[in-house]
Protein backbone atom coordinates (compact mmCIF):
# COMPACT_ATOMS: atom_id res chain seq x y z
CA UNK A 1 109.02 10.98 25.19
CA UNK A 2 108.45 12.32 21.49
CA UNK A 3 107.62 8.46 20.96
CA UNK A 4 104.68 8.35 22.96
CA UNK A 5 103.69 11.85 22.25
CA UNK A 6 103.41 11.52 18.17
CA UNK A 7 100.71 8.17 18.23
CA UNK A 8 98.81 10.00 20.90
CA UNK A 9 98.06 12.88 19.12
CA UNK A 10 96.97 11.11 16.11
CA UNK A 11 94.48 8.69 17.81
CA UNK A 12 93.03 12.74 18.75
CA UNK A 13 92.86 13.99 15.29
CA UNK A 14 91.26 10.97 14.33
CA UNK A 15 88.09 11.05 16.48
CA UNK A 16 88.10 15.01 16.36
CA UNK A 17 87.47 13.72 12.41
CA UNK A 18 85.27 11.56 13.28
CA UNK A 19 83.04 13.23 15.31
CA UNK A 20 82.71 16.49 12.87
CA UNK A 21 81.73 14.21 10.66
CA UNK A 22 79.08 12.70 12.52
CA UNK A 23 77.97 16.36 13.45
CA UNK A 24 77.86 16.88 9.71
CA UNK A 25 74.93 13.83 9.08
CA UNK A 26 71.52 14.88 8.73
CA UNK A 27 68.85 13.31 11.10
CA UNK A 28 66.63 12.16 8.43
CA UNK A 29 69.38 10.11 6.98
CA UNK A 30 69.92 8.71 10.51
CA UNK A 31 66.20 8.01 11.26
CA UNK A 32 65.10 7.23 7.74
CA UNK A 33 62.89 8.91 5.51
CA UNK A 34 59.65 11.01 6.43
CA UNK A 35 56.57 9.62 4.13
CA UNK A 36 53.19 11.91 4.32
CA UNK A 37 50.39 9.63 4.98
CA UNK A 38 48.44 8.87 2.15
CA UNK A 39 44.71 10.25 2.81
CA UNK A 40 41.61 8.19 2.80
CA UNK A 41 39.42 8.70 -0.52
CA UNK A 42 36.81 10.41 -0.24
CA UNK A 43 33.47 9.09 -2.15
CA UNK A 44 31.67 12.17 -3.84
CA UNK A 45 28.19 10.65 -4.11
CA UNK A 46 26.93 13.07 -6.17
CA UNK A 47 25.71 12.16 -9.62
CA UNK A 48 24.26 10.17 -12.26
CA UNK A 49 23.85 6.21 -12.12
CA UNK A 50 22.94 3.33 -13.47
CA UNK A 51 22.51 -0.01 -12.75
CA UNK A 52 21.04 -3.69 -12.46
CA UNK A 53 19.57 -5.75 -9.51
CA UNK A 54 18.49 -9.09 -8.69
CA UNK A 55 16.47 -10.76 -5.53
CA UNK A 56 13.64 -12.46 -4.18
CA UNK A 57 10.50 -11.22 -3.61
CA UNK A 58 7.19 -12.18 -1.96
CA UNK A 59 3.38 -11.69 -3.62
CA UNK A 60 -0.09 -11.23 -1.00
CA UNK A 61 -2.49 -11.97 -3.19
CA UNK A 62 -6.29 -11.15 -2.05
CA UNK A 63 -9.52 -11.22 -3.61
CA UNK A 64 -11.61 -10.91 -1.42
CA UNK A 65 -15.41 -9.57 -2.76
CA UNK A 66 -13.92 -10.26 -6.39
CA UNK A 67 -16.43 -12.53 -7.27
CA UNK A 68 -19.37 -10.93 -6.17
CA UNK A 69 -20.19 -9.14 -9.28
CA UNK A 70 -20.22 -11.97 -11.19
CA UNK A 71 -22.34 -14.08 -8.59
CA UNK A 72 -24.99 -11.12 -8.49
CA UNK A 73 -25.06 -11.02 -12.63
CA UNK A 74 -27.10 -14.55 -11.87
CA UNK A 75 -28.37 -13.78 -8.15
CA UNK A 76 -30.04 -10.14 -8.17
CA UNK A 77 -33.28 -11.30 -9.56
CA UNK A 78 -33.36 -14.84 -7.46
CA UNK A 79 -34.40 -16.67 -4.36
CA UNK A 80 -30.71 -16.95 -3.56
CA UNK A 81 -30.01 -13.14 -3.30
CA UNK A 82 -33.25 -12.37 -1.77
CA UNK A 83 -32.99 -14.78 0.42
CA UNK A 84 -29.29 -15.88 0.92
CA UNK A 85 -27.79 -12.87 -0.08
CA UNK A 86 -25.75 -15.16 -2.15
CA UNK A 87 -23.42 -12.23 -3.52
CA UNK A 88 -22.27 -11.75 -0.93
CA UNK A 89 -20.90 -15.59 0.51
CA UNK A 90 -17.68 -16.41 -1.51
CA UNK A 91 -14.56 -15.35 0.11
CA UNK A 92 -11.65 -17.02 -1.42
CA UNK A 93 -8.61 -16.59 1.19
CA UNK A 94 -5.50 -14.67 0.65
CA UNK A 95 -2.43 -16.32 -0.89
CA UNK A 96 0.96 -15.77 -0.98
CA UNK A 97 3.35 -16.83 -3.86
CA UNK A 98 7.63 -15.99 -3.82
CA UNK A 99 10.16 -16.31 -6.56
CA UNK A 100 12.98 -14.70 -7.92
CA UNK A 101 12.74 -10.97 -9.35
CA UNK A 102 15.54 -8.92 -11.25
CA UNK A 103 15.35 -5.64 -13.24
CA UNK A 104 17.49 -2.47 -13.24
CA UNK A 105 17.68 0.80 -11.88
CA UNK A 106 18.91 4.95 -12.24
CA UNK A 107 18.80 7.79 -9.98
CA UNK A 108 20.75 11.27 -9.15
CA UNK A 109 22.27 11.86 -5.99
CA UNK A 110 22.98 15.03 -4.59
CA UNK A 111 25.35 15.47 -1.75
CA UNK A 112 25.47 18.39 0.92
CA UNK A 113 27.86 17.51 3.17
CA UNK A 114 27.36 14.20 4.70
CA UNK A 115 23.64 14.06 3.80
CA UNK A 116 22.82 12.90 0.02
CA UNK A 117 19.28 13.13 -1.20
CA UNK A 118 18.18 11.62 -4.84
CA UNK A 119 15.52 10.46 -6.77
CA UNK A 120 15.54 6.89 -8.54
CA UNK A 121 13.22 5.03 -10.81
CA UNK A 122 13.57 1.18 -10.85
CA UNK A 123 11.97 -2.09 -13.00
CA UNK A 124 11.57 -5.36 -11.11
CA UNK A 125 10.20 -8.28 -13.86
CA UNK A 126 8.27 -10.49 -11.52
CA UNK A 127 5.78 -12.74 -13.30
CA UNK A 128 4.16 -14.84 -11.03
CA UNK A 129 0.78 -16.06 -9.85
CA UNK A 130 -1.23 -17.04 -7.31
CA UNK A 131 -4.87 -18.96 -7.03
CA UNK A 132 -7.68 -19.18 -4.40
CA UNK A 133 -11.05 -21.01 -4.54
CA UNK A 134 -14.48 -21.42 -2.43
CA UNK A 135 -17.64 -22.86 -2.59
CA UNK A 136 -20.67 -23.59 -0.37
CA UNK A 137 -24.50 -25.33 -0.85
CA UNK A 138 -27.26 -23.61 1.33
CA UNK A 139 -30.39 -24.91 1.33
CA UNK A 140 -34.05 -23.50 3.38
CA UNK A 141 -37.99 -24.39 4.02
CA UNK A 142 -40.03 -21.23 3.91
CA UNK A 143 -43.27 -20.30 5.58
CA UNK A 144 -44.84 -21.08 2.31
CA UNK A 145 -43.93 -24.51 2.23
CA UNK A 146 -41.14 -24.15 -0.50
CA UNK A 147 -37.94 -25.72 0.02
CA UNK A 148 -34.98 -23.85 -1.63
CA UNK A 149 -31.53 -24.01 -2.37
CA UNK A 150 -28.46 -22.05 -3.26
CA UNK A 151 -24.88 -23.61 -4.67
CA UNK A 152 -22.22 -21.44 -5.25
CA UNK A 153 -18.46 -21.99 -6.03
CA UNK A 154 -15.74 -19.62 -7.51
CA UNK A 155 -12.05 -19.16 -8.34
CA UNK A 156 -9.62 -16.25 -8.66
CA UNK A 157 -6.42 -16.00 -10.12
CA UNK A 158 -3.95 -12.84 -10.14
CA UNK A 159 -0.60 -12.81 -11.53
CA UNK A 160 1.53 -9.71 -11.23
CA UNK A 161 4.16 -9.70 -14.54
CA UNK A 162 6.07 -6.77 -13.54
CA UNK A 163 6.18 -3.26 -12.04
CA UNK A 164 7.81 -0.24 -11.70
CA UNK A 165 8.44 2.61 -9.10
CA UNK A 166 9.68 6.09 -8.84
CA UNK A 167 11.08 7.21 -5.29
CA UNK A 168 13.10 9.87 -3.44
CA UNK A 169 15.92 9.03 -1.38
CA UNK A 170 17.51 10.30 1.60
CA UNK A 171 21.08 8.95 2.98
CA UNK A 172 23.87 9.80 4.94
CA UNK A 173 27.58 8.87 3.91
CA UNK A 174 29.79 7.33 5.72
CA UNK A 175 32.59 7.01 3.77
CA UNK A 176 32.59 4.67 1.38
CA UNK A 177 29.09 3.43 2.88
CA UNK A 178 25.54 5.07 2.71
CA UNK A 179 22.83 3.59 4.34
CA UNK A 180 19.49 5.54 3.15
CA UNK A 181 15.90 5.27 3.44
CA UNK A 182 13.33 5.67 -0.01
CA UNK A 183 9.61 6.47 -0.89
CA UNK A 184 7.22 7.25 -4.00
CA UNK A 185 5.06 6.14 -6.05
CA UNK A 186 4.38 2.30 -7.67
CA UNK A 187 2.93 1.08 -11.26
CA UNK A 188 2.82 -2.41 -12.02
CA UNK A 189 0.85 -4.80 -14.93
CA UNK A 190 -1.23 -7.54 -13.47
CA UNK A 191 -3.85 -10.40 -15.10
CA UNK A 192 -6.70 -11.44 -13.49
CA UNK A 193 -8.90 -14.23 -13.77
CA UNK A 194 -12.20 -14.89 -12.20
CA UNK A 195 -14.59 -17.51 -12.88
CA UNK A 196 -17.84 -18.41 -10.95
CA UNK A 197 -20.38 -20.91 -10.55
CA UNK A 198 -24.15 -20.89 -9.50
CA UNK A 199 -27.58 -22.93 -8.60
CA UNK A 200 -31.03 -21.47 -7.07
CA UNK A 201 -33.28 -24.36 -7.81
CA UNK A 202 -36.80 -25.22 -5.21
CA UNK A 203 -40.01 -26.58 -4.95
CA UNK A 204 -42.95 -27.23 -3.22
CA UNK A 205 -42.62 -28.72 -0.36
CA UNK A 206 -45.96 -29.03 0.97
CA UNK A 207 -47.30 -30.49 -2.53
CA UNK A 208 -44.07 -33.29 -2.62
CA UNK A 209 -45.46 -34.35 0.63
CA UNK A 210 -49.25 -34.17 -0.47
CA UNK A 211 -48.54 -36.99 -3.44
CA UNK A 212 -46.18 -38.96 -0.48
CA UNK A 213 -49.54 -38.88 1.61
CA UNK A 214 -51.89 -40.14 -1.41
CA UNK A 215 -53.26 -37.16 -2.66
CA UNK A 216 -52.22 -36.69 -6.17
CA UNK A 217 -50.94 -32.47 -6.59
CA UNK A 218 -49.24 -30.49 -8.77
CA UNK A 219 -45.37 -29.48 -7.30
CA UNK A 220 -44.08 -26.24 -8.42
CA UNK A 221 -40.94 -26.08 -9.14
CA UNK A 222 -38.00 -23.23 -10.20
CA UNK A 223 -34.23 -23.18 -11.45
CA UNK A 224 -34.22 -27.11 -12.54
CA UNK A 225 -33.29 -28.42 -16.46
CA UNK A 226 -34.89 -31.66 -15.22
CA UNK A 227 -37.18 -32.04 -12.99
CA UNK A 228 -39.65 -34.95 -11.61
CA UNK A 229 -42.38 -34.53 -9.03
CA UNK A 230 -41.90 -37.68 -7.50
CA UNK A 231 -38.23 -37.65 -7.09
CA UNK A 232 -37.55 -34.00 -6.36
CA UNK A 233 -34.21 -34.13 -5.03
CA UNK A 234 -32.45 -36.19 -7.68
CA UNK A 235 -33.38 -33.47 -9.80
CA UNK A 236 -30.95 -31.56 -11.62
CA UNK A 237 -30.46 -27.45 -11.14
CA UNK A 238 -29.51 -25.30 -14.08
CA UNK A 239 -26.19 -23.84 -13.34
CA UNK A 240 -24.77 -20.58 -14.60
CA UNK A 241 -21.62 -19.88 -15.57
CA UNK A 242 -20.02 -16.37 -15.62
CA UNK A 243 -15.85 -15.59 -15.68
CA UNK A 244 -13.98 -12.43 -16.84
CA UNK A 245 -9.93 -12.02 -17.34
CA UNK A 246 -8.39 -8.86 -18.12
CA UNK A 247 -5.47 -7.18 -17.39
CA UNK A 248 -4.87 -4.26 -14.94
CA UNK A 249 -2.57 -1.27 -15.24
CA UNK A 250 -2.59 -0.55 -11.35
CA UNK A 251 -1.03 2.31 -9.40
CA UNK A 252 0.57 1.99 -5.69
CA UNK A 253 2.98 3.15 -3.10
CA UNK A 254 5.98 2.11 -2.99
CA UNK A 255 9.17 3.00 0.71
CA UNK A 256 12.37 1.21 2.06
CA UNK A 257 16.10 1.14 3.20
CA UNK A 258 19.28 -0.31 1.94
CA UNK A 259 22.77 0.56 2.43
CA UNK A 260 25.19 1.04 -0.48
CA UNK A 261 29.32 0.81 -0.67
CA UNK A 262 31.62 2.63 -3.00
CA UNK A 263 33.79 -0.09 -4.20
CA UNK A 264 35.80 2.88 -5.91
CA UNK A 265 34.51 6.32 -6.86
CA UNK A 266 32.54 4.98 -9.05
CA UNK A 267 31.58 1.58 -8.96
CA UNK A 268 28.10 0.89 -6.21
CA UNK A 269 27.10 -2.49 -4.77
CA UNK A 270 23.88 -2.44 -2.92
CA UNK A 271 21.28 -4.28 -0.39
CA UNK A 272 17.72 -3.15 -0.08
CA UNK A 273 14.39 -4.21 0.84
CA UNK A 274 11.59 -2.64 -0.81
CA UNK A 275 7.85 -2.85 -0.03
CA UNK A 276 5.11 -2.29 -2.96
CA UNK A 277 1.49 -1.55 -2.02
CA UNK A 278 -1.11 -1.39 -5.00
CA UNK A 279 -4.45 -0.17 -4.76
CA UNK A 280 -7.66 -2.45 -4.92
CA UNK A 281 -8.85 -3.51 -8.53
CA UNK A 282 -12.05 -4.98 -9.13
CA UNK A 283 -11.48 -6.66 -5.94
CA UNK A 284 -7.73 -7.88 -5.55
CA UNK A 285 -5.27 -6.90 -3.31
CA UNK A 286 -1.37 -7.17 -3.78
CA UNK A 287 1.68 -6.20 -1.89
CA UNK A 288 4.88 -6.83 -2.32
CA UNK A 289 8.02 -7.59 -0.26
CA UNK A 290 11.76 -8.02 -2.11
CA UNK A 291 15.13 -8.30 -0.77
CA UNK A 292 17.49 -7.65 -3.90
CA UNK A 293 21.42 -6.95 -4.34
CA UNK A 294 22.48 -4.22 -7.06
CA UNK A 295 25.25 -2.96 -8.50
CA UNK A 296 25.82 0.17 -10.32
CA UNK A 297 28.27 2.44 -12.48
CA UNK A 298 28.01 6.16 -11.15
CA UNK A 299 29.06 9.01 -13.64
């Protein structure tokens, strides 16, 4: 009997040791560690930045009524502007020319809350150009029995070299992304180049047809450097020449949208399309449209 009863009551004492022990183990060791999770950075858009883009962008080029001052610097005294209005009859059409643009860019951003609001200034180098033509003959008998004619032709050439704008901004963050919307005001250089051509030339009718009929008469004529009375129409018509080039300092209006992303606090990547209007200069028209990628260091 005190055989059985000694091994008995040590198997006891061992698992009464065993489970104090156990009682004694923390959780945490049991379940592992607790970690705090680590938060999500938070971009602070606020600040100065700087920074350089690159994209494509697309000229409409128009000039339309350009070349009617220097048709009328031959026409206002003439047959052809009394009569044809010829000022008034060359309307080269639009054109449109793309290619690549790149520049750089700064701004300020100030954030309140989620909504950010800045101002930027931006260069885009550009340097392209486009060219449109036109030309037409008109030609008349009058009531007096004078047969007239007017000749015109002309060509226009603007190239924008480069441009600038100033703009506010308006975004909301979204973490590490803000989409935003802009607007202001545009300068930009541009050359123009406008060169014209013109003829008013006539004679007498009536008197041609006299000598044709046998009866020898003196035809008038106007606006010829050679001119014979029996073979009118192979005559040849003075023509004036008149052209101007200068280049433009032009003002405009400048809006658009892009979205940028916070690689880190302080390193930007962007994507925006801006839209450039200028205002009319001696009669050509530009706009222009860019899609560009950016990037920029914030400070």
């Amino acid at each position: 009997m005190r055989t059985v009863t000694f091994p008995l009551l040590a198997v006891l004492g061992l698992c009464g040791v065993n489970t104090a022990r156990a009682a004694d183990l923390d959780y945490d060791y049991l379940r592992g560690a607790d970690y705090d999770p680590v938060p999500a950075p938070v971009v602070d858009w606020s600040g100065v930045y700087l920074g350089v883009h690159g994209g494509y962008t697309s000229a409409g080029l128009g000039s339309r009524g350009a070349l009617q001052p220097l048709i009328y610097r031959d026409s206002h005294d003439t047959t052809g502007e009394s009569d044809f209005r010829a000022s008034t009859l060359l309307n080269p059409l639009s054109t449109r020319v793309g290619s690549g643009s790149l520049g750089a860019f700064t701004g300020y951003n100030a954030q309140f809350d989620q909504f950010v609001f800045g101002v930027e200034a931006d260069y885009t180098y550009f340097d392209r150009m486009g060219v449109s033509s036109d030309g037409l003959a008109r030609s008349q008998t009058t009531a007096a029995g004078f047969y007239q004619a007017v000749n015109l032709s002309g060509s226009t050439a603007t190239r924008v070299e480069d441009y600038g704008t100033l703009r506010a901004r308006v975004g909301y963050a979204l973490g590490n992304f803000l989409p935003y919307v802009t607007g202001g005001v545009a300068i930009g250089r541009a050359r123009i180049a406008d060169t014209t051509t013109y003829q008013n030339y006539g004679f007498n009718l009536n008197a041609y047809n006299a000598n044709l009929a046998g009866t020898p008469t003196y035809v008038n004529s106007f606006g010829y450097t050679s001119f014979s009375s029996t073979a009118p129409y192979n005559g040849t018509p003075y023509t004036s020449i008149q052209s101007q080039s200068k280049t433009k300092v032009v003002g405009g209006v400048a809006a658009g949208a892009g979205i940028e992303y916070a690689i880190t606090p302080n390193i930007l990547l962007r994507a925006e399309y801006q839209y450039v209007l200028f205002s009319d200069f001696d009669g050509h028209k530009v706009n222009l449209n860019t899609v560009r990628a950016g990037a920029a260091l914030k400070f």
